[in-house]
Each structure stands twice: as structure tokens, then as C-alpha cells.
C-alpha atoms as a PDB file:
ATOM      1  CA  UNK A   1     -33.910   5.770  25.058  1.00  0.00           C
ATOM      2  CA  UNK A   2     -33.647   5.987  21.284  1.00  0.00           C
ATOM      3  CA  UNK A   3     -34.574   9.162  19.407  1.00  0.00           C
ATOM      4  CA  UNK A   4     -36.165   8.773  16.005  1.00  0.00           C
ATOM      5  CA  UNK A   5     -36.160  11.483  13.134  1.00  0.00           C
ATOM      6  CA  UNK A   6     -38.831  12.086  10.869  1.00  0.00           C
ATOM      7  CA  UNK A   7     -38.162  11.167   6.721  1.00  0.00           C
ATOM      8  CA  UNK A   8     -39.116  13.479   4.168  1.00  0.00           C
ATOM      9  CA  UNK A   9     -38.310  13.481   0.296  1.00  0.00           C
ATOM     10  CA  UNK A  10     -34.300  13.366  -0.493  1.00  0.00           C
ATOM     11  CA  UNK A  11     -33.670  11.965   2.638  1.00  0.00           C
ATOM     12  CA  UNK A  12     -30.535   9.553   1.684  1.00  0.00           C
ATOM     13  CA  UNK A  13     -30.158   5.711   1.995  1.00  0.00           C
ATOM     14  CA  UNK A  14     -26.970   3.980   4.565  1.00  0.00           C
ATOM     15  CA  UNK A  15     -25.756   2.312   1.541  1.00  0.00           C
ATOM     16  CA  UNK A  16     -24.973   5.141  -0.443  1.00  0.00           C
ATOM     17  CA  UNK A  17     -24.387   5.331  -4.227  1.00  0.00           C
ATOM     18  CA  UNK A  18     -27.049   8.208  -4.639  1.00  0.00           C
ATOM     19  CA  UNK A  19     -29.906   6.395  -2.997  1.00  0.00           C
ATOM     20  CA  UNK A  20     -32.684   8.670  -1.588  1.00  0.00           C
ATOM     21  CA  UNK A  21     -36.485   8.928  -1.099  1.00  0.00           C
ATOM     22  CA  UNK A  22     -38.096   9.977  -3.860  1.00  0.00           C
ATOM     23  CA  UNK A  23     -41.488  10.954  -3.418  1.00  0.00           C
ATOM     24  CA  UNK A  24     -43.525  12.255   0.321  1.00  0.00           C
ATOM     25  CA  UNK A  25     -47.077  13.782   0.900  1.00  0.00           C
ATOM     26  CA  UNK A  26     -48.373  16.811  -0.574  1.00  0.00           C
ATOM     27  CA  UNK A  27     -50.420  17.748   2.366  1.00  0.00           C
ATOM     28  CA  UNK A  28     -46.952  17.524   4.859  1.00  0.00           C
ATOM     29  CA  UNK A  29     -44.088  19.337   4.893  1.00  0.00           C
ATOM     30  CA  UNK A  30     -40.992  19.637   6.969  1.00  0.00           C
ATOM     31  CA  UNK A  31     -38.364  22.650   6.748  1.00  0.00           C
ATOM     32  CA  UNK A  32     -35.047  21.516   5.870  1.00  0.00           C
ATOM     33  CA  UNK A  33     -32.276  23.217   7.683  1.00  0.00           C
ATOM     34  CA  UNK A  34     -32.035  26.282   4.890  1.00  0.00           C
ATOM     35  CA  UNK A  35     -35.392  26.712   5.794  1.00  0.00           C
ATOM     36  CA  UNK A  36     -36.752  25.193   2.706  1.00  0.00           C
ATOM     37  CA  UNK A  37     -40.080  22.905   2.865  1.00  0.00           C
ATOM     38  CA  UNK A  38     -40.037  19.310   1.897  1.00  0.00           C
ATOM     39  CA  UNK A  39     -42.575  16.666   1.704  1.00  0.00           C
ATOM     40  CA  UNK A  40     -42.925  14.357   4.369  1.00  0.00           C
ATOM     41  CA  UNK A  41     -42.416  10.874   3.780  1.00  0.00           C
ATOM     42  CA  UNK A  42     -45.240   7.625   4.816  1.00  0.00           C
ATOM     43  CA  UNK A  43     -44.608   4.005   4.805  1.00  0.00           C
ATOM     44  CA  UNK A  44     -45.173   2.690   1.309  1.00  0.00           C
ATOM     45  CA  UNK A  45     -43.677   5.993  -0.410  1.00  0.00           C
ATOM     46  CA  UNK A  46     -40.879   5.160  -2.940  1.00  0.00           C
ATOM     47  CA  UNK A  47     -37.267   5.413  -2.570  1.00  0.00           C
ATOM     48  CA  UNK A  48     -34.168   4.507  -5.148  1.00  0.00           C
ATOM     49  CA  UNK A  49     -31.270   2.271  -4.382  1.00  0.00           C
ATOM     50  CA  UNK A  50     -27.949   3.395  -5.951  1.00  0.00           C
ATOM     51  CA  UNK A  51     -26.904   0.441  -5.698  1.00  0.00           C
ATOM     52  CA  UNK A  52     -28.836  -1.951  -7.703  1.00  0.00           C
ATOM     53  CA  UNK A  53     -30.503   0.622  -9.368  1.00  0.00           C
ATOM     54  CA  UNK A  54     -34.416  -0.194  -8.534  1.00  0.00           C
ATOM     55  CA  UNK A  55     -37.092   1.659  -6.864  1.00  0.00           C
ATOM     56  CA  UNK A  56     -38.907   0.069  -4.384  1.00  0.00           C
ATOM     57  CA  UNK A  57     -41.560   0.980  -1.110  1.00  0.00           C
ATOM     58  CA  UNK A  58     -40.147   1.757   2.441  1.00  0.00           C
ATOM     59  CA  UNK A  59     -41.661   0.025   5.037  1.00  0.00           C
ATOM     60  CA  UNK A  60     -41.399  -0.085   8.858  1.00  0.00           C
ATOM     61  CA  UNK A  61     -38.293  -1.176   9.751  1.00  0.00           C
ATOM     62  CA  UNK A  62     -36.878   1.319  12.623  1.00  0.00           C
ATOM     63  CA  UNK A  63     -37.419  -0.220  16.193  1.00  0.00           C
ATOM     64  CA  UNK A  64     -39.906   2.692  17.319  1.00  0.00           C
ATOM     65  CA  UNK A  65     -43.118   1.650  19.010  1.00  0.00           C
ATOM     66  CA  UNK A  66     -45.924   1.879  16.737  1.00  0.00           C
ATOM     67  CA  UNK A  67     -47.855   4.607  18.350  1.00  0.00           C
ATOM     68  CA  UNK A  68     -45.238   7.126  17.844  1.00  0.00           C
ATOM     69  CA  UNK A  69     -45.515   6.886  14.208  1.00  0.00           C
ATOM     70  CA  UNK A  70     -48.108   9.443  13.763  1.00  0.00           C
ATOM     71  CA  UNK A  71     -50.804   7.942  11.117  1.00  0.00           C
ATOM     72  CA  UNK A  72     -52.377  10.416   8.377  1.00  0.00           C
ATOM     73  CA  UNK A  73     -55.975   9.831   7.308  1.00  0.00           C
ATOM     74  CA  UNK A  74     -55.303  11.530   4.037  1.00  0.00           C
ATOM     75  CA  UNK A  75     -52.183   9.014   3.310  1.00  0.00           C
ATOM     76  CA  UNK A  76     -53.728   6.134   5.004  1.00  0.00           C
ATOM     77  CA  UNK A  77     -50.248   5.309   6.162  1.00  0.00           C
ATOM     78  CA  UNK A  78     -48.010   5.943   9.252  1.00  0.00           C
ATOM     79  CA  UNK A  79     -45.243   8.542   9.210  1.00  0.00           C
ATOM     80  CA  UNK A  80     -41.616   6.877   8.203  1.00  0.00           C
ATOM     81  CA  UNK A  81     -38.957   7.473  10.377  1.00  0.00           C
ATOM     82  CA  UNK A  82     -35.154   7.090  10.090  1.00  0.00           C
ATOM     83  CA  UNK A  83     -34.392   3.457  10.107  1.00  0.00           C
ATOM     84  CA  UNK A  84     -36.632   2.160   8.406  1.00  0.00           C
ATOM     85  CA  UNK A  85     -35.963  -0.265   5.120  1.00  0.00           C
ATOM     86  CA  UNK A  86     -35.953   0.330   1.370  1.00  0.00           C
ATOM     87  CA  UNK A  87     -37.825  -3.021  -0.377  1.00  0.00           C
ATOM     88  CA  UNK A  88     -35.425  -2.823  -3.036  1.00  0.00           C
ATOM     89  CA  UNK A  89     -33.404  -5.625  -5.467  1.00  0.00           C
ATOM     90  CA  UNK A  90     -30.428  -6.037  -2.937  1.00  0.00           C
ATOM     91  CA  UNK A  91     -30.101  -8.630  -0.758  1.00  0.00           C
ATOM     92  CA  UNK A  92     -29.775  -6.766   2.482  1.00  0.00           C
ATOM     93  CA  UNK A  93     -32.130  -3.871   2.360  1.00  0.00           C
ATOM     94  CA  UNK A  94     -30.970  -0.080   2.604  1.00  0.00           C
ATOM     95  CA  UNK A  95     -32.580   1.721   5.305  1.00  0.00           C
ATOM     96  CA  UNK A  96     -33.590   5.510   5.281  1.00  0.00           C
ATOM     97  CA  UNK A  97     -31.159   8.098   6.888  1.00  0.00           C
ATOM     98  CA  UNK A  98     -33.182  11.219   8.612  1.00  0.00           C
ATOM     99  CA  UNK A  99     -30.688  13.629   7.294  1.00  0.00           C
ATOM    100  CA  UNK A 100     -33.307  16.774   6.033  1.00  0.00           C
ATOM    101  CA  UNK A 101     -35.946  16.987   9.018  1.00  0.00           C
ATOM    102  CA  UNK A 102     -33.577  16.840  12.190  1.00  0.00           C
ATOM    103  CA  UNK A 103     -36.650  19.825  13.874  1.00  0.00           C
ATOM    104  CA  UNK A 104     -39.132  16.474  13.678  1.00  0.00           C
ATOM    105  CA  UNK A 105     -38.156  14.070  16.791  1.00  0.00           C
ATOM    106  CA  UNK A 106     -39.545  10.538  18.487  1.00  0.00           C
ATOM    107  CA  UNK A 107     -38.389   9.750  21.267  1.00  0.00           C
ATOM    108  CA  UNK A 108     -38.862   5.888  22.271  1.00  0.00           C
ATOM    109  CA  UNK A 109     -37.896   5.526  25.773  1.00  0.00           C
ATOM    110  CA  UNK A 110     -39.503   1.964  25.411  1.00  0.00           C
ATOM    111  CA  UNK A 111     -43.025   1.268  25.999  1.00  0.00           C
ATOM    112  CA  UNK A 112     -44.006   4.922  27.015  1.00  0.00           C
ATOM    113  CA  UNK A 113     -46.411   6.599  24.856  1.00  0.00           C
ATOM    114  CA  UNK A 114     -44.542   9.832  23.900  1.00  0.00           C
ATOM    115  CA  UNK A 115     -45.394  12.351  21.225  1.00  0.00           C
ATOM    116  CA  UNK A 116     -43.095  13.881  18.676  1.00  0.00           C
ATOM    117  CA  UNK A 117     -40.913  16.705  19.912  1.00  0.00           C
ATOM    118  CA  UNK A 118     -40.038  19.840  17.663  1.00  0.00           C
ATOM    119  CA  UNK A 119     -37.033  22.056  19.282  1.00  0.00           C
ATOM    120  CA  UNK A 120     -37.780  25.505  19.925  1.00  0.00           C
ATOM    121  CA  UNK A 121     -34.440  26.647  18.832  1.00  0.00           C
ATOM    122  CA  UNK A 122     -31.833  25.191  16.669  1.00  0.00           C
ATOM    123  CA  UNK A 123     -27.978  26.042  16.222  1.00  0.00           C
ATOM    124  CA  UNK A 124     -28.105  25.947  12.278  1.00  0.00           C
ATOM    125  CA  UNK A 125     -25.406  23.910  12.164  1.00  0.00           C
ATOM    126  CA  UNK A 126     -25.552  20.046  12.111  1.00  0.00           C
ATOM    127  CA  UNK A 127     -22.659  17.392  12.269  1.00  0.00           C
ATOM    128  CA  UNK A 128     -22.295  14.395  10.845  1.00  0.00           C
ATOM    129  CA  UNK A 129     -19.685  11.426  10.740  1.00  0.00           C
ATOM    130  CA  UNK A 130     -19.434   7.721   9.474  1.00  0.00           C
ATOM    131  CA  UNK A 131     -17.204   5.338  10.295  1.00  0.00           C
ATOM    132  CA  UNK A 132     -15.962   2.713   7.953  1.00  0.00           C
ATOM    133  CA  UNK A 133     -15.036  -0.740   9.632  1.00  0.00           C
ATOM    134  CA  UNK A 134     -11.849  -2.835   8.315  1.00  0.00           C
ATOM    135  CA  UNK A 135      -9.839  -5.237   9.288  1.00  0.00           C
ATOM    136  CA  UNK A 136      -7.124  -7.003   7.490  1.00  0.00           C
ATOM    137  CA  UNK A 137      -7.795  -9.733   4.794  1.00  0.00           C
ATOM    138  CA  UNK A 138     -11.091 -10.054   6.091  1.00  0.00           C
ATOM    139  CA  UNK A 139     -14.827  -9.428   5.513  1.00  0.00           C
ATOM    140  CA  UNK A 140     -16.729  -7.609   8.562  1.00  0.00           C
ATOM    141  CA  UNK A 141     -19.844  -8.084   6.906  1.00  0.00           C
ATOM    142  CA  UNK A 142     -22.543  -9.367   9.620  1.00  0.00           C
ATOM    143  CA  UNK A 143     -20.832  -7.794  12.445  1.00  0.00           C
ATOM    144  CA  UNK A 144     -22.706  -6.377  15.069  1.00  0.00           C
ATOM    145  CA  UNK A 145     -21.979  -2.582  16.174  1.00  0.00           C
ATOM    146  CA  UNK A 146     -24.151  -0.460  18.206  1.00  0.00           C
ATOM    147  CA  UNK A 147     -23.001   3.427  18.832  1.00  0.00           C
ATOM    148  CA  UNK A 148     -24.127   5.147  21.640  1.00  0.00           C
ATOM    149  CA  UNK A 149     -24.165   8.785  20.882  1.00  0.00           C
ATOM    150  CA  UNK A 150     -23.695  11.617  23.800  1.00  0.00           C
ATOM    151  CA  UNK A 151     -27.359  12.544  23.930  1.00  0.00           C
ATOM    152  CA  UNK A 152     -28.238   9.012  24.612  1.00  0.00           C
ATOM    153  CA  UNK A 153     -29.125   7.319  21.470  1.00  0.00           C
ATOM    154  CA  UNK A 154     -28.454   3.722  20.837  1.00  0.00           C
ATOM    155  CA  UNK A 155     -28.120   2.832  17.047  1.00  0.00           C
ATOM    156  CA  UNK A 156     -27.676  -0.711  16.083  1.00  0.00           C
ATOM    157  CA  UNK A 157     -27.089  -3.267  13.885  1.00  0.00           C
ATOM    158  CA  UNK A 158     -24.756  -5.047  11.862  1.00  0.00           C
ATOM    159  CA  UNK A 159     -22.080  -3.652   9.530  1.00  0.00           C
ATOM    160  CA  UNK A 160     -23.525  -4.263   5.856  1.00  0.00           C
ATOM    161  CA  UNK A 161     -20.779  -5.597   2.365  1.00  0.00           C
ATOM    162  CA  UNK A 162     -19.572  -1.569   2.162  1.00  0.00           C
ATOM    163  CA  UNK A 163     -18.347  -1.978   5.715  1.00  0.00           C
ATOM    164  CA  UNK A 164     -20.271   1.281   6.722  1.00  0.00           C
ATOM    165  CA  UNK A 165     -22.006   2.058   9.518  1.00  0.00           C
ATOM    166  CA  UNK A 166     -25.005   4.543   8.919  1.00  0.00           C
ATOM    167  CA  UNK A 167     -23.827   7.883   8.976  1.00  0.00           C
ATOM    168  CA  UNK A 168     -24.667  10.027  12.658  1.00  0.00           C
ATOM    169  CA  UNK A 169     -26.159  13.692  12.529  1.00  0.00           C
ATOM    170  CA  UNK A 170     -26.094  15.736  15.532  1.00  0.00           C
ATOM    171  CA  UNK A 171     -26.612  19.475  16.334  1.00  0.00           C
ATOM    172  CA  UNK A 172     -23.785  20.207  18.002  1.00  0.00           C
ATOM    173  CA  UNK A 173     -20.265  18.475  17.995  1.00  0.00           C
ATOM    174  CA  UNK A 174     -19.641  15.484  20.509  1.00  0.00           C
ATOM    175  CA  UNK A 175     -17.966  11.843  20.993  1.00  0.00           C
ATOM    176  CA  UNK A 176     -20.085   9.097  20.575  1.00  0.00           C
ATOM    177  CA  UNK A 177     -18.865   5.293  21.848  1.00  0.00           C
ATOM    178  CA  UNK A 178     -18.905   2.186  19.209  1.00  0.00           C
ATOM    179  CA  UNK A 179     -19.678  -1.480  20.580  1.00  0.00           C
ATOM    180  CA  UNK A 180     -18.451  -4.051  18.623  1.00  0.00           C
ATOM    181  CA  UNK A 181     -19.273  -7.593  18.501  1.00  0.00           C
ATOM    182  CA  UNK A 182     -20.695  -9.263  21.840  1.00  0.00           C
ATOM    183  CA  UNK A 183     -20.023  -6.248  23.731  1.00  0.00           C
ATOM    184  CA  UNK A 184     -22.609  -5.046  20.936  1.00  0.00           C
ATOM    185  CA  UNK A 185     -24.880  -7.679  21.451  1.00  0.00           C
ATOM    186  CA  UNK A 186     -24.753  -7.351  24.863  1.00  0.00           C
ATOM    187  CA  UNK A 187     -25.268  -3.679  25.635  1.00  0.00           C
ATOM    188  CA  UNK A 188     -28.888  -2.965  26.989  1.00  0.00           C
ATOM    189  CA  UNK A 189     -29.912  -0.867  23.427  1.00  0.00           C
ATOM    190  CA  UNK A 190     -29.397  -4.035  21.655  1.00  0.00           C
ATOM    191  CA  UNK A 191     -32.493  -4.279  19.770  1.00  0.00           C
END
């Protein structure tokens, strides 16, 4: 099972330097968690890279079955989700962090056809950590990691030339297990 969080405008990129999504729909919004509405963000909306300083279209790039995007008629486009990449000058593409509609979930428990869930009730306080990989005289760039969080979602993929992984939010504080490697590779969430 992998959970999925909706994107909507500011929403940060994993590779840092001020990167975020820049635009979203003006017939969606999502409430922040101040309670303030932003717009909600659809595959070919524009986000910035920090890092080489270009603008370019996200597209799908998260591992979520299609049909849990929901599509909007009015933006002729599917709803982006956390994951997916920035088309942007760099050589491996930034993808989008969910970090401003955490009430918007998908949850991809493989091929079942689910619909978005939106919590009832929410703490008001969210948590967040990244871990930067390093090892001695050494690049890790290319490595494969996946972290398992405590609620059950798998995040993958392999550490990019900052040596972070993508930052994890959660609503309440918990551990959450890194694979490294083949272990990585191997782990059933591999994706």
C-alpha cells in the first residue's frame, strides 16, 4: 500500500534550492493546514527548479494507478500527486513534494480502484524529517533507498547528487525504517 497526497500551488520540489509549483486551477482549491485555500495543481501546470533556475511542466511521474488521479473536464488534465516529476533543465528531474494538502489522500493498494480519502479530523500538527545519505570519500548518487513509514507507506527510489532523500510528512510523530541498496531493491514496495 502506498498513500499518495494531492499537489497544490507552493508545494516544494525534493531537490530543494527554493523550487516549488507555481501555478494550480482556479476552479480547485485545497486548505492548507492554517486553514488557508490554495489552488490545486494538474499535470502540465508549471513548477520552478532552484536549481537550474528554469520553469518547466510536471508530468506523471508518481507510481499511482491512473484511475486514482481524478481528471477535471475544466483542466482537461488529471490531478498531480506527490511524486510526480518537474520537466525542468537538470539532468535528473525534481519531483513534487505534497507538503500543503496532507487532508487530500490516494491510497494505491495496487490494482484496486480506490477513491481519494479526506480525514475527518486532523491533529494540526504535521512532522516532517529528511535524511541526508554520506559516506566517506564517496558519491551515493544512484543508490537505491526505499523508507517504509509506520502507517505503511513505501517511498522509493534512488538517492539524487545532493544525497537527499525526499523529505517525509506525517501527522503525528513515529519511526519509519530505511532500505538501502539490494535490501532496497528487494523489498516488495520496490517500484
Amino acid at each position: 500500500m502506498t498513500i499518495y497526497y494531492a499537489v497544490v500551488e507552493g508545494d516544494p520540489l525534493d531537490n530543494g534550492h527554493g523550487g516549488r509549483v507555481l501555478n494550480g486551477s482556479s476552479y480547485s482549491t485545497i486548505d492548507d493546514d492554517e486553514g488557508r485555500p490554495r489552488r490545486q495543481t494538474y499535470i502540465g501546470h508549471v513548477a520552478f527548479c532552484g536549481v537550474c533556475g528554469t520553469s518547466g511542466p510536471i508530468l506523471a511521474g508518481a507510481k499511482i494507478e491512473q484511475g486514482l488521479r481524478g481528471f477535471d473536464n475544466r483542466e482537461n488534465s488529471w490531478e498531480a500527486v506527490g511524486g510526480d516529476i518537474v520537466i525542468c533543465e537538470c539532468e535528473q528531474h525534481p519531483r513534487v513534494i505534497s507538503r500543503y494538502a496532507r487532508s487530500v489522500m490516494y491510497i494505491d493498494k495496487g490494482r484496486a480502484a480506490l477513491t481519494p480519502t479526506h480525514p475527518s479530523t486532523r491533529s494540526g500538527v504535521n512532522y516532517d524529517e529528511q535524511v541526508m545519505a554520506s559516506a566517506p570519500r564517496m558519491s551515493l548518487a544512484g543508490y537505491p533507498y526505499l523508507i517504509e513509514t509506520a502507517d505503511g507507506q513505501a517511498i522509493c527510489g534512488r538517492i539524487d547528487s545532493s544525497s537527499r532523500l525526499p523529505r517525509i510528512y506525517t501527522d503525528t510523530a513515529a519511526h519509519y525504517t530505511i532500505h538501502w541498496g539490494d535490501e532496497a531493491l528487494a523489498h516488495e514496495g520496490w517500484k
